[in-house]
PDB file of N, CA and C in Angstrom:
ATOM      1  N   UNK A   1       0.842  -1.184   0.000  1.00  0.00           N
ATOM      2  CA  UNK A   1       0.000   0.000   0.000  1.00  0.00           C
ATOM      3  C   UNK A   1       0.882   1.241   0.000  1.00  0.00           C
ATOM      4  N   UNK A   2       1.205   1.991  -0.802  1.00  0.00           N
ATOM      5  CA  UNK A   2       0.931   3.693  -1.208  1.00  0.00           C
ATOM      6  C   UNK A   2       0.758   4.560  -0.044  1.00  0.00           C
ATOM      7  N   UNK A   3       1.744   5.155   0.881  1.00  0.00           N
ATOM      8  CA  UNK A   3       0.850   6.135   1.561  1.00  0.00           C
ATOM      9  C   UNK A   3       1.943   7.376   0.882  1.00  0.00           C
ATOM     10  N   UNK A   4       0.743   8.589   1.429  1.00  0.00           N
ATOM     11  CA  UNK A   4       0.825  10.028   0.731  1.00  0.00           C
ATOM     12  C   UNK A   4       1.370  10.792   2.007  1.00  0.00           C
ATOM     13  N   UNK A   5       2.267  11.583   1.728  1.00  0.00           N
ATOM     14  CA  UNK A   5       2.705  12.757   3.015  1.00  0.00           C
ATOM     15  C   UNK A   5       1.707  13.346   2.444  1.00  0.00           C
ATOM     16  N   UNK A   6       0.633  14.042   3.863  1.00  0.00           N
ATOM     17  CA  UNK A   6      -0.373  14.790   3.597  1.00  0.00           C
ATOM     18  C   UNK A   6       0.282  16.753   4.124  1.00  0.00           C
ATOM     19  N   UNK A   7       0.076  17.558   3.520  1.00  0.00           N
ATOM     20  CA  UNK A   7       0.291  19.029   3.532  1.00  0.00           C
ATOM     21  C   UNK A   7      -1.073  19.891   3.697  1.00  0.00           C
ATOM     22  N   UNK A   8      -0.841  20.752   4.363  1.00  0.00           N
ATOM     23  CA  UNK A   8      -1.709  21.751   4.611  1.00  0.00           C
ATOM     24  C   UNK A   8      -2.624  22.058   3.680  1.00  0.00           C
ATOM     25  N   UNK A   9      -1.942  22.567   2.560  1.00  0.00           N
ATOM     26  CA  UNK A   9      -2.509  22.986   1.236  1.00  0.00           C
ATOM     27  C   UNK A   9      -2.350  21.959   0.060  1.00  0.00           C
ATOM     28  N   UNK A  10      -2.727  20.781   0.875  1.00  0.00           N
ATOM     29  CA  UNK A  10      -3.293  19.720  -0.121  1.00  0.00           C
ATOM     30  C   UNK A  10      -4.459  19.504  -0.087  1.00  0.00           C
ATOM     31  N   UNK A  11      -4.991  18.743  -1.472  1.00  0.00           N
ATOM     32  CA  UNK A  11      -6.418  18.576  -1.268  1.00  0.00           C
ATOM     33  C   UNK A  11      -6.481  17.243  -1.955  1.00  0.00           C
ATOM     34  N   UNK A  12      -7.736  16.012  -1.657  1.00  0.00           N
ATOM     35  CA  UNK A  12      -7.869  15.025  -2.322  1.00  0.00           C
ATOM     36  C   UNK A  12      -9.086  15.636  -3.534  1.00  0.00           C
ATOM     37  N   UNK A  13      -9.211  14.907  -4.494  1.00  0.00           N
ATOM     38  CA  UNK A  13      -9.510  15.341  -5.823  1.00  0.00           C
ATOM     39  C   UNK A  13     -10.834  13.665  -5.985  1.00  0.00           C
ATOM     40  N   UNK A  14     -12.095  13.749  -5.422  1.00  0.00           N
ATOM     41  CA  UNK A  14     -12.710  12.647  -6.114  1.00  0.00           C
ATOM     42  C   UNK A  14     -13.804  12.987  -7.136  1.00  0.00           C
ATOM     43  N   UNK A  15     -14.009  11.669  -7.337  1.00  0.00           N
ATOM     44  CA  UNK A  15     -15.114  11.379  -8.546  1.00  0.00           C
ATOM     45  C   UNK A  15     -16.180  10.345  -7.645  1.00  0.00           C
ATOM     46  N   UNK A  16     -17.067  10.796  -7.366  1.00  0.00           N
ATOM     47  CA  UNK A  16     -17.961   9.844  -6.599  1.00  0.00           C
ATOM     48  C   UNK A  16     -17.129   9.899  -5.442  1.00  0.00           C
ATOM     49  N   UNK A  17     -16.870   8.483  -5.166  1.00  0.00           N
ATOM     50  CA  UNK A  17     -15.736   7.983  -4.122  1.00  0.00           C
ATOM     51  C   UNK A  17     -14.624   7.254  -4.597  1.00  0.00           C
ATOM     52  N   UNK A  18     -14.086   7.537  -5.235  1.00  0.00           N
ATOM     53  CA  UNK A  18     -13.112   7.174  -5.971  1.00  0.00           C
ATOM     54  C   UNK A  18     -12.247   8.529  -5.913  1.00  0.00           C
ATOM     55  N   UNK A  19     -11.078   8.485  -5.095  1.00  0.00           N
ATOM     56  CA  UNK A  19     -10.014   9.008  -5.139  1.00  0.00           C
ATOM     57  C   UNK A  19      -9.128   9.243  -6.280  1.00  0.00           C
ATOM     58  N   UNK A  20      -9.541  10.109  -7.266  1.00  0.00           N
ATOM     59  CA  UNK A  20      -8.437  10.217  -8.996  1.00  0.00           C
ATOM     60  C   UNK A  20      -7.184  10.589  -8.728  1.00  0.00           C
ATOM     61  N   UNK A  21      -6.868  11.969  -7.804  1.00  0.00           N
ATOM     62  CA  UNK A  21      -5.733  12.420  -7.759  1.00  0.00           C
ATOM     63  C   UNK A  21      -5.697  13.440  -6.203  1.00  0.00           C
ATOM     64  N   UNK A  22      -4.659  13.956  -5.868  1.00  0.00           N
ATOM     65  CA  UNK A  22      -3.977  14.950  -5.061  1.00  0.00           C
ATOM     66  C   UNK A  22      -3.714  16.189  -5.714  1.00  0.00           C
ATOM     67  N   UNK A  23      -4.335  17.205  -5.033  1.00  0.00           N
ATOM     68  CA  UNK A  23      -3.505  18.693  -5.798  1.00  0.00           C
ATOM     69  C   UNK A  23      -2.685  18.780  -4.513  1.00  0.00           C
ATOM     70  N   UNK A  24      -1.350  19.352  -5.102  1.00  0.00           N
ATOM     71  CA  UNK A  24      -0.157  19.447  -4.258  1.00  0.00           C
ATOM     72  C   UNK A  24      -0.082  20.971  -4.272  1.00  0.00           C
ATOM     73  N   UNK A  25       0.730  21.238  -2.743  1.00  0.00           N
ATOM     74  CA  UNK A  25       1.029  22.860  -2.777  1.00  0.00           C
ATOM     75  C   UNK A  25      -0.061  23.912  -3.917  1.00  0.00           C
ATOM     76  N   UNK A  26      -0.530  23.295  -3.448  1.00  0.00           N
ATOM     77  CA  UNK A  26      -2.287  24.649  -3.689  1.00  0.00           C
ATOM     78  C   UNK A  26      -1.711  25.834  -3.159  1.00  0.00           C
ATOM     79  N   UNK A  27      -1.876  26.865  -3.793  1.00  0.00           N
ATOM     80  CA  UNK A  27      -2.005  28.139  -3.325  1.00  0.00           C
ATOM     81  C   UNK A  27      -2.693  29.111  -4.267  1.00  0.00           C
ATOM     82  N   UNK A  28      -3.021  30.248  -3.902  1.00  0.00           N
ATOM     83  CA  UNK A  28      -4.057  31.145  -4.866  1.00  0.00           C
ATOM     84  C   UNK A  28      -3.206  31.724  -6.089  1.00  0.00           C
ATOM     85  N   UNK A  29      -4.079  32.118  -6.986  1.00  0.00           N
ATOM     86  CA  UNK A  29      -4.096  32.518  -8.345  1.00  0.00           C
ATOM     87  C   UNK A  29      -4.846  33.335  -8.752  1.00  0.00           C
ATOM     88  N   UNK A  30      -5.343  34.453  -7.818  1.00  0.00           N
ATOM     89  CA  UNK A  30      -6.479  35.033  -7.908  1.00  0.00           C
ATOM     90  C   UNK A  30      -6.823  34.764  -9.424  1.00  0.00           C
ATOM     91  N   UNK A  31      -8.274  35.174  -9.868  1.00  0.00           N
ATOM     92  CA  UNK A  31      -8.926  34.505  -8.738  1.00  0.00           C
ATOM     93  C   UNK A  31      -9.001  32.911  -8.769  1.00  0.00           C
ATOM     94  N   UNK A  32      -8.601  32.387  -9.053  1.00  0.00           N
ATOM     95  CA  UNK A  32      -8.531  30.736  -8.776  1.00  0.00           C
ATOM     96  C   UNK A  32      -7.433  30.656  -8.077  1.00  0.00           C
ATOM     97  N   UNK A  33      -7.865  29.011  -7.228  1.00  0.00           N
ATOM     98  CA  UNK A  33      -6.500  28.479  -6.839  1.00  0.00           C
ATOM     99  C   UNK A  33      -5.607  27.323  -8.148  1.00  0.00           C
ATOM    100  N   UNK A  34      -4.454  27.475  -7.746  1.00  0.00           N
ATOM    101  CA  UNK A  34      -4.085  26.230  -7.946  1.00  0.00           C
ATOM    102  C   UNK A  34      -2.942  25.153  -7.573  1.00  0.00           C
ATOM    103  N   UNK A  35      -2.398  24.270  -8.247  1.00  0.00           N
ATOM    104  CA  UNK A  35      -1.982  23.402  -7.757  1.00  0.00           C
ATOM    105  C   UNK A  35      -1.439  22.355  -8.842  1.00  0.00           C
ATOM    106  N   UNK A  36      -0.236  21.643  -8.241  1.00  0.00           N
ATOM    107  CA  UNK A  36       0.660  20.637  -8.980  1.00  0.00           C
ATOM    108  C   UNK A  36      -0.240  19.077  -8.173  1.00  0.00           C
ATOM    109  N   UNK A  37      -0.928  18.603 -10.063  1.00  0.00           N
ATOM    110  CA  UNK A  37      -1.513  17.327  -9.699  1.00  0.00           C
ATOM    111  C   UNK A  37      -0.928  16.286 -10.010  1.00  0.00           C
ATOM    112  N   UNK A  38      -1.360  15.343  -9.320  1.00  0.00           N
ATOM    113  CA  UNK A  38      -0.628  13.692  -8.610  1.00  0.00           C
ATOM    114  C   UNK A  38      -1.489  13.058  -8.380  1.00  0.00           C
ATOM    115  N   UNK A  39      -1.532  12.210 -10.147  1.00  0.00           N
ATOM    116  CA  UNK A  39      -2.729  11.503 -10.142  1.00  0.00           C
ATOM    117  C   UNK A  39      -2.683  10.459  -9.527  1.00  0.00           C
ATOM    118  N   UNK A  40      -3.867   9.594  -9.074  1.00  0.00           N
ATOM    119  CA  UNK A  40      -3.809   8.270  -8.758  1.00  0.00           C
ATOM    120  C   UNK A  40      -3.650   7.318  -9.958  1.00  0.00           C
ATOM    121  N   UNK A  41      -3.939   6.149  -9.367  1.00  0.00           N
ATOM    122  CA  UNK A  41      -3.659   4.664 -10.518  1.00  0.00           C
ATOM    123  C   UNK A  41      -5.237   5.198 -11.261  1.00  0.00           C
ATOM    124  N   UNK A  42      -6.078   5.580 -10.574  1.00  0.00           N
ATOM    125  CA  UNK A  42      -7.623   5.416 -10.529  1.00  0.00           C
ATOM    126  C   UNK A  42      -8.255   6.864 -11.515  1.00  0.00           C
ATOM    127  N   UNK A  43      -7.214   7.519 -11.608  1.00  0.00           N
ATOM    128  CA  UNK A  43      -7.238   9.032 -12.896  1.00  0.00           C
ATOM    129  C   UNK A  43      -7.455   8.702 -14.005  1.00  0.00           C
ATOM    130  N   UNK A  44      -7.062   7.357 -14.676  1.00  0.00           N
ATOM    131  CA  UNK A  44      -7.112   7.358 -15.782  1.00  0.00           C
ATOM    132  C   UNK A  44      -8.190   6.718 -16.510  1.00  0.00           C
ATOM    133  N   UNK A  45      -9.129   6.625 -15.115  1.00  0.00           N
ATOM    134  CA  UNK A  45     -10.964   6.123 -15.506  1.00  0.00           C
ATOM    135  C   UNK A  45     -11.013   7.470 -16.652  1.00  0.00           C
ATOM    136  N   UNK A  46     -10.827   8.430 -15.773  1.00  0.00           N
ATOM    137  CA  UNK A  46     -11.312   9.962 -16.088  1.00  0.00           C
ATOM    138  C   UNK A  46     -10.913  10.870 -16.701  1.00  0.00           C
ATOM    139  N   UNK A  47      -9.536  10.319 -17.166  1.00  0.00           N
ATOM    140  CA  UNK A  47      -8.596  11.459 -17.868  1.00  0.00           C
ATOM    141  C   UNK A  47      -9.059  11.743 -19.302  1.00  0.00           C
ATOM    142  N   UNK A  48      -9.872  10.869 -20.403  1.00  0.00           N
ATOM    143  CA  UNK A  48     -10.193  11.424 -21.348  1.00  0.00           C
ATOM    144  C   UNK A  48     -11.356  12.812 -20.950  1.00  0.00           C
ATOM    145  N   UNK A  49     -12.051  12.464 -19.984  1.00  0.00           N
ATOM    146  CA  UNK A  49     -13.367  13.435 -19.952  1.00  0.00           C
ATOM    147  C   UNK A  49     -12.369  14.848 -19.515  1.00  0.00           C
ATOM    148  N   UNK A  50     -11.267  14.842 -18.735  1.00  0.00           N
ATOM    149  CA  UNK A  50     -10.597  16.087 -18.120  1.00  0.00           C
ATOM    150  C   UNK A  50      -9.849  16.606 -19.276  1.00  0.00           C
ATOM    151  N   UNK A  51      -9.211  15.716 -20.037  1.00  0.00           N
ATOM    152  CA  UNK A  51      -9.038  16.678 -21.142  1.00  0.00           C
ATOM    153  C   UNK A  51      -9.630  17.014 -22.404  1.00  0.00           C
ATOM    154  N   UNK A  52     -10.646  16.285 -22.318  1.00  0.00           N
ATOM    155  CA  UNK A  52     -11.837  16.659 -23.114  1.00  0.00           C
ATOM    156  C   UNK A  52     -11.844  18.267 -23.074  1.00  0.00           C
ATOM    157  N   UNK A  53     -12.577  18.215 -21.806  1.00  0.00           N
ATOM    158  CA  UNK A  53     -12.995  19.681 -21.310  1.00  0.00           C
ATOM    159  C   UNK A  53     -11.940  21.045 -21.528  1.00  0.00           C
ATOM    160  N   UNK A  54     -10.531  20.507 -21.003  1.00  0.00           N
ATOM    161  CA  UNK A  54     -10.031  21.101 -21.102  1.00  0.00           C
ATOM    162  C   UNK A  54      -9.496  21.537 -23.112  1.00  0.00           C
ATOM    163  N   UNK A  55      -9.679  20.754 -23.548  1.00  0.00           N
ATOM    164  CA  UNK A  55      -9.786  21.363 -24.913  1.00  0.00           C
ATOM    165  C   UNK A  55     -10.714  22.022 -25.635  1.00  0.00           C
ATOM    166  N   UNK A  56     -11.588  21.366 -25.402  1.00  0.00           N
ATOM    167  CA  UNK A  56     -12.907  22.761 -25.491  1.00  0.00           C
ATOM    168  C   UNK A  56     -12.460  23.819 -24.588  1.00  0.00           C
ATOM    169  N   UNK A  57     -12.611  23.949 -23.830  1.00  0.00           N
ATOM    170  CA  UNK A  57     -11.881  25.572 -23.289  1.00  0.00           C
ATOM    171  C   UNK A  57     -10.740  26.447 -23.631  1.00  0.00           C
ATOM    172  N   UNK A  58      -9.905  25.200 -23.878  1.00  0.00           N
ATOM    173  CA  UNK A  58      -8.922  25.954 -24.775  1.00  0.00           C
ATOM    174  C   UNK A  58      -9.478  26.531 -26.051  1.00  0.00           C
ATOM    175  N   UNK A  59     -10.609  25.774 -26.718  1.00  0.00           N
ATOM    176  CA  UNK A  59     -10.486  26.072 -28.688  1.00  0.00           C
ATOM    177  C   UNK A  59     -11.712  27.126 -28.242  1.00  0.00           C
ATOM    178  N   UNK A  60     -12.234  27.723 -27.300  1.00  0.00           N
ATOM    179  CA  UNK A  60     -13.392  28.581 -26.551  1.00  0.00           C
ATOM    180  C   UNK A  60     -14.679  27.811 -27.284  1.00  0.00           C
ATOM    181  N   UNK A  61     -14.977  26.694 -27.000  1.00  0.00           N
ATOM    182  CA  UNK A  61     -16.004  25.806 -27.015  1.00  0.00           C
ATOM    183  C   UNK A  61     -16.875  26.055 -25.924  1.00  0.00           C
ATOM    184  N   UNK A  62     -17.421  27.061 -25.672  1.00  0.00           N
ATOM    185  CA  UNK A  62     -17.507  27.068 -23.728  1.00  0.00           C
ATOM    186  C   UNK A  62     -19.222  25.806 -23.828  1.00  0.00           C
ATOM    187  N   UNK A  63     -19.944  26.305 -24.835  1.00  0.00           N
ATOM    188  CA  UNK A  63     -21.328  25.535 -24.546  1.00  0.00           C
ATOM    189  C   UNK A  63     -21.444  23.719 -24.388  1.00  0.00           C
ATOM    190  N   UNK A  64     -19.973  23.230 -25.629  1.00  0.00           N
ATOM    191  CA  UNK A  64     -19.778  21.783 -25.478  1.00  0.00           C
ATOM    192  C   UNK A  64     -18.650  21.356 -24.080  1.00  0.00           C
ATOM    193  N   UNK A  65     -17.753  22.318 -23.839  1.00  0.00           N
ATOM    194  CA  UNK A  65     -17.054  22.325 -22.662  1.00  0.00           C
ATOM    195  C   UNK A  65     -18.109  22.097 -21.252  1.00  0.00           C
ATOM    196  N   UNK A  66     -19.166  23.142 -20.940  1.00  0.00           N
ATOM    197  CA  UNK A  66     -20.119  23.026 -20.071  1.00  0.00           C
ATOM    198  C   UNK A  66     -21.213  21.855 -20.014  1.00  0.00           C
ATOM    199  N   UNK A  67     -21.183  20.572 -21.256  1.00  0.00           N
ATOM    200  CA  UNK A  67     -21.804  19.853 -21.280  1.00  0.00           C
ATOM    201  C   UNK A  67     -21.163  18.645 -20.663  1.00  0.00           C
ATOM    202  N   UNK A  68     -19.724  18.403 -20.927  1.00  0.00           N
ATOM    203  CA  UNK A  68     -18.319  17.534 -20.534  1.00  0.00           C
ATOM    204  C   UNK A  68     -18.075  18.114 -19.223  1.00  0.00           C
ATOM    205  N   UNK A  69     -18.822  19.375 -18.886  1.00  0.00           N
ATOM    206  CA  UNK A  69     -18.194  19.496 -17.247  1.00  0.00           C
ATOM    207  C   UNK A  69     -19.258  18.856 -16.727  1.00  0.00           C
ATOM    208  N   UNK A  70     -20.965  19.160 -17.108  1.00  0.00           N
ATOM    209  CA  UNK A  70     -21.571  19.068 -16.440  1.00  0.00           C
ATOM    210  C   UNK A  70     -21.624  17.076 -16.122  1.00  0.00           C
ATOM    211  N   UNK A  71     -21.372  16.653 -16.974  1.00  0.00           N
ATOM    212  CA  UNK A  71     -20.945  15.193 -17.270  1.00  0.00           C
ATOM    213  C   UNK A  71     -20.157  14.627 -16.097  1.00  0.00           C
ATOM    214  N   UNK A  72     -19.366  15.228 -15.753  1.00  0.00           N
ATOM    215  CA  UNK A  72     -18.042  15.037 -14.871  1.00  0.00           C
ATOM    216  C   UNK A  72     -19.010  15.240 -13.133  1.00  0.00           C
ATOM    217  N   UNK A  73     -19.391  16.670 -13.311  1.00  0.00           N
ATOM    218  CA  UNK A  73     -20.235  16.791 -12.007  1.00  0.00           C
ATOM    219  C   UNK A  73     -21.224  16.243 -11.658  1.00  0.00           C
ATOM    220  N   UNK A  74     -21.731  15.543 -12.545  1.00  0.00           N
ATOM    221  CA  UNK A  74     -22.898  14.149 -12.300  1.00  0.00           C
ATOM    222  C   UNK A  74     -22.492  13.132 -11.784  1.00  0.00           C
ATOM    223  N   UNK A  75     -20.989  13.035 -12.117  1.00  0.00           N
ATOM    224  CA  UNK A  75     -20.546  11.869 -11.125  1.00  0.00           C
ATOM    225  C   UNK A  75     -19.744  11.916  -9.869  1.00  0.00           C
ATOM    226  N   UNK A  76     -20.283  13.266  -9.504  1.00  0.00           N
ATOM    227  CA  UNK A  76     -19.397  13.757  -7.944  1.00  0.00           C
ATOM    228  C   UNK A  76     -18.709  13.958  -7.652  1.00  0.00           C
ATOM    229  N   UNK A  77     -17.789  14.855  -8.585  1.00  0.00           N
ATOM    230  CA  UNK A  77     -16.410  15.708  -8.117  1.00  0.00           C
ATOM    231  C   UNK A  77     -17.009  16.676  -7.148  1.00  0.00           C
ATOM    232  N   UNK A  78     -15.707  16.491  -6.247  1.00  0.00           N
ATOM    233  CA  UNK A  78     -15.366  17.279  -5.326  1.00  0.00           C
ATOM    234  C   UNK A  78     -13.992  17.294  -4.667  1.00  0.00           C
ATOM    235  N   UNK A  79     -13.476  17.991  -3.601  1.00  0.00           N
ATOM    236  CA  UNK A  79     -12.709  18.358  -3.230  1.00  0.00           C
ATOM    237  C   UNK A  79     -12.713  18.271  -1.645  1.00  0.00           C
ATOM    238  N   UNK A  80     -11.651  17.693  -0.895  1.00  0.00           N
ATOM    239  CA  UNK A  80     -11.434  17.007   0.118  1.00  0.00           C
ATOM    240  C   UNK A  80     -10.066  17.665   0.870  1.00  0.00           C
ATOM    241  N   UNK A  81     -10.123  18.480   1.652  1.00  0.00           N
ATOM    242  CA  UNK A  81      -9.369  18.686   3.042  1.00  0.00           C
ATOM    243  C   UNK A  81      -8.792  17.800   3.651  1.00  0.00           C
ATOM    244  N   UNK A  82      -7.971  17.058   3.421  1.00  0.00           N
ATOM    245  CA  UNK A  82      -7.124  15.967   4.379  1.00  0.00           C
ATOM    246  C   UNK A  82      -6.757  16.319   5.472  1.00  0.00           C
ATOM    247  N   UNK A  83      -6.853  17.554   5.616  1.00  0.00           N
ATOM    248  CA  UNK A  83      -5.915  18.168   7.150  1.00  0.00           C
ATOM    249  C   UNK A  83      -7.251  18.691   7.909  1.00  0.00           C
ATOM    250  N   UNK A  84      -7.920  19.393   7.389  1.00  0.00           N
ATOM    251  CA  UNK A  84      -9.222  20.015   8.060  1.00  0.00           C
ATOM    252  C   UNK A  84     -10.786  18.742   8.001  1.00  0.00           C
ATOM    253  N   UNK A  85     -10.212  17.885   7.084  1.00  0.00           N
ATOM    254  CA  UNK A  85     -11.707  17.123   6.846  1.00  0.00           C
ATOM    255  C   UNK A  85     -12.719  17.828   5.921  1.00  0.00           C
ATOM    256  N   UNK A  86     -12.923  18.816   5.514  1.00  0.00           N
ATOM    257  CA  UNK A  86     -13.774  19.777   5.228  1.00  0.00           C
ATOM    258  C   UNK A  86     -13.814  18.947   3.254  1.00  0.00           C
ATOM    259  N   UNK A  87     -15.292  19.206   2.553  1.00  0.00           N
ATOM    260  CA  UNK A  87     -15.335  18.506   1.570  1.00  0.00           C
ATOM    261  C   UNK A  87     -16.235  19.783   0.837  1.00  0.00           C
ATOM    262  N   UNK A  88     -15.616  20.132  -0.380  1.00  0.00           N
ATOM    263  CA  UNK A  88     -15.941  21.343  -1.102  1.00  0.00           C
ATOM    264  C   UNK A  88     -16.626  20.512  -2.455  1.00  0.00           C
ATOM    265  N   UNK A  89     -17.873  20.782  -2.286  1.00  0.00           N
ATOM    266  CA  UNK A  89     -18.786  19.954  -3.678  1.00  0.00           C
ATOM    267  C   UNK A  89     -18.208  21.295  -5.030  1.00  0.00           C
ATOM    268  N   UNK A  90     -18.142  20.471  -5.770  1.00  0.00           N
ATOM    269  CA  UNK A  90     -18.488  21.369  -7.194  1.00  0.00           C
ATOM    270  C   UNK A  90     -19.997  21.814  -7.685  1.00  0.00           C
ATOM    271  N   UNK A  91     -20.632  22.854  -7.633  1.00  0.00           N
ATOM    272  CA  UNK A  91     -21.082  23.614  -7.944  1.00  0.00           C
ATOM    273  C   UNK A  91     -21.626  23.711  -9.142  1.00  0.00           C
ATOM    274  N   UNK A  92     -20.727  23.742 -10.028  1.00  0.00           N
ATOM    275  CA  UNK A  92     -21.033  24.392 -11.262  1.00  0.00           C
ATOM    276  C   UNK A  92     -21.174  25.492 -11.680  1.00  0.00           C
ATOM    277  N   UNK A  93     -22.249  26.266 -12.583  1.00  0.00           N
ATOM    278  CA  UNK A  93     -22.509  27.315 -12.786  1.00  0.00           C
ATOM    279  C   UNK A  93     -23.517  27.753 -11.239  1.00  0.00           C
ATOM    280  N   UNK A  94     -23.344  27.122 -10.380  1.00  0.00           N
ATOM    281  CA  UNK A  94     -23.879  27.797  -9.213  1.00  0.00           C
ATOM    282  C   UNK A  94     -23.469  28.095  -8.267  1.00  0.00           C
ATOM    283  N   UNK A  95     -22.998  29.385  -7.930  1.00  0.00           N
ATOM    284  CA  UNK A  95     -22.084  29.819  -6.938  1.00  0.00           C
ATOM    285  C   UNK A  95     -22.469  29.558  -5.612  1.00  0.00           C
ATOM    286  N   UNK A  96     -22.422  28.491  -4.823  1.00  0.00           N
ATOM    287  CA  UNK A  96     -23.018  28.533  -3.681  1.00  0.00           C
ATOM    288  C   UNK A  96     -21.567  28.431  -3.022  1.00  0.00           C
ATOM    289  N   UNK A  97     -21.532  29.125  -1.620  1.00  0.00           N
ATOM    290  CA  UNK A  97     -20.864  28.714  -0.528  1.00  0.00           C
ATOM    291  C   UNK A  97     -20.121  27.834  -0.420  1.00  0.00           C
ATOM    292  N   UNK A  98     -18.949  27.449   0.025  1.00  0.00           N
ATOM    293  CA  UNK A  98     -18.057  26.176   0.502  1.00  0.00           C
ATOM    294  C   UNK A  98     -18.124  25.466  -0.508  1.00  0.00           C
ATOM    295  N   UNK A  99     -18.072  25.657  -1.873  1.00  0.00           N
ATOM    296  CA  UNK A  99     -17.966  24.872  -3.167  1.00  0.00           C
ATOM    297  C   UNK A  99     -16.729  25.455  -4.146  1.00  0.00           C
ATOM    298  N   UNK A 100     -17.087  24.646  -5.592  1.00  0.00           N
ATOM    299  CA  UNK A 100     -16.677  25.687  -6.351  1.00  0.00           C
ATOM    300  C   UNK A 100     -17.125  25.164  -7.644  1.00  0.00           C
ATOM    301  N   UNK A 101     -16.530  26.898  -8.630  1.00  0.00           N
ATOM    302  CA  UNK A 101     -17.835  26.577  -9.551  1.00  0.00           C
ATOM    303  C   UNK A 101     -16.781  25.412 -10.969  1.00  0.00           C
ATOM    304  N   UNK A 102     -16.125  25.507 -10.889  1.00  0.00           N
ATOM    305  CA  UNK A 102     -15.269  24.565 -11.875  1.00  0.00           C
ATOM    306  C   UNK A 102     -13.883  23.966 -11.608  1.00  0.00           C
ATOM    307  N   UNK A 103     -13.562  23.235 -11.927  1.00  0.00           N
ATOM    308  CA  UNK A 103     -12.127  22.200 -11.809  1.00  0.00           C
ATOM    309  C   UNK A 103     -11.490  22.130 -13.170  1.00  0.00           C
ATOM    310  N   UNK A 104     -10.557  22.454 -13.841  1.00  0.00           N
ATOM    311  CA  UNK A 104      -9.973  22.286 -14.713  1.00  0.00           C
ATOM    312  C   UNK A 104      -8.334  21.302 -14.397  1.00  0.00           C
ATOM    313  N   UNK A 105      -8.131  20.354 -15.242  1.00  0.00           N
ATOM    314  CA  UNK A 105      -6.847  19.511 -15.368  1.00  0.00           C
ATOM    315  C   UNK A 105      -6.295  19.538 -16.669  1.00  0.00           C
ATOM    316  N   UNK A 106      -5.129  19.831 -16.259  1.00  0.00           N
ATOM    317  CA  UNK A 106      -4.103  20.064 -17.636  1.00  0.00           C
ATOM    318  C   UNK A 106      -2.684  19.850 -17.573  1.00  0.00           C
ATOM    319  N   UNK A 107      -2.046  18.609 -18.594  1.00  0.00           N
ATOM    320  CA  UNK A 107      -1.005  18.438 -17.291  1.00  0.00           C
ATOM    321  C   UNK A 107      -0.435  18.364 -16.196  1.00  0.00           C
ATOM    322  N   UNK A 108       0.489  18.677 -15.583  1.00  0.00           N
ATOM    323  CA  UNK A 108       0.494  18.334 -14.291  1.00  0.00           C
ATOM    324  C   UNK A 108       0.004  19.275 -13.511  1.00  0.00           C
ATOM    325  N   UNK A 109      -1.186  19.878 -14.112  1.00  0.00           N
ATOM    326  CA  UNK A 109      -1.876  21.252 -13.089  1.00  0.00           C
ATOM    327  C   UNK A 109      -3.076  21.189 -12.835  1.00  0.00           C
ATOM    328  N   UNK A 110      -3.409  21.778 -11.846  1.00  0.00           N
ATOM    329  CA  UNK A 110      -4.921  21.534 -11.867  1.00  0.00           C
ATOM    330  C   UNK A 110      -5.455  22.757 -10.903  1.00  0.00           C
ATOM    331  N   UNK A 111      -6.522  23.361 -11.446  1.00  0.00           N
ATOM    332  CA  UNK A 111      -7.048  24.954 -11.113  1.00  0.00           C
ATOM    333  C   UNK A 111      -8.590  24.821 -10.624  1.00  0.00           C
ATOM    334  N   UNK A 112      -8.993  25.695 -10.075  1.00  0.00           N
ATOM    335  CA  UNK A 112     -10.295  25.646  -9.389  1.00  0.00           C
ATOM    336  C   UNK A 112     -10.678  26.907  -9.217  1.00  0.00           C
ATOM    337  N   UNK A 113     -12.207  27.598  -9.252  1.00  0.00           N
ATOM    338  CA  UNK A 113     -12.457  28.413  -8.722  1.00  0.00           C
ATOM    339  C   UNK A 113     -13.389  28.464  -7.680  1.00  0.00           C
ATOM    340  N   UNK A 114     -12.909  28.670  -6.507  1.00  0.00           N
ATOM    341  CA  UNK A 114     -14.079  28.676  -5.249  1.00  0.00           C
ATOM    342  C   UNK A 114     -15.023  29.490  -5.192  1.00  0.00           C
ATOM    343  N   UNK A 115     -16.200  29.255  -4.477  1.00  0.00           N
ATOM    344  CA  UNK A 115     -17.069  30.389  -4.550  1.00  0.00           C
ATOM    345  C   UNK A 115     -16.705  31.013  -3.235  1.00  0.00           C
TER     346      UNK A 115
END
């Protein structure tokens, strides 16, 4: 078994309950955060849909991009506090509280914007 040195400004990265990856040394970007990602064995269920998305955003696809996100958030991404416990749902286009509204992965990076 795999164990992870856990950091302050780390976060676990799931899909449902399935653990994909670690964002490492998170810190802000106004306005997003971000972070150096460290995928799991278990990322590469998901890695076509993450860079799916992320290519539509790149080519400014935003309406087929928002269909591949919303795809992704149907199956329960969120964001996980290892140090605090605290679990930040994705959102979407809905800014609520203690969430956030998108997750982007791109290489070894991975960005977020909180609400």
């Amino acid at each position: 078994m795999t164990t992870h040195k856990v950091n302050e400004n780390d976060y676990y990265i799931y899909v449902g309950d399935v653990l994909i990856a670690f964002a490492r040394n998170v810190d802000d970007d106004m306005p997003d955060v971000i972070g150096t990602l460290e995928p799991t064995g278990e990322f590469e269920r998901f890695r076509s849909l993450f860079d799916k998305e992320y290519e539509l955003l790149d080519a400014g696809n935003y309406d087929e991009r928002r269909r591949v996100m919303e795809e992704i958030l149907e199956m329960g991404l969120r964001l996980e506090s290892p140090i605090h416990g605290t679990i930040y749902p994705c959102t979407g286009q809905h800014a609520l509280p203690g969430g956030f509204v998108y997750l982007h992965i791109h290489g070894g990076k991975v960005w977020w914007r909180p609400c």
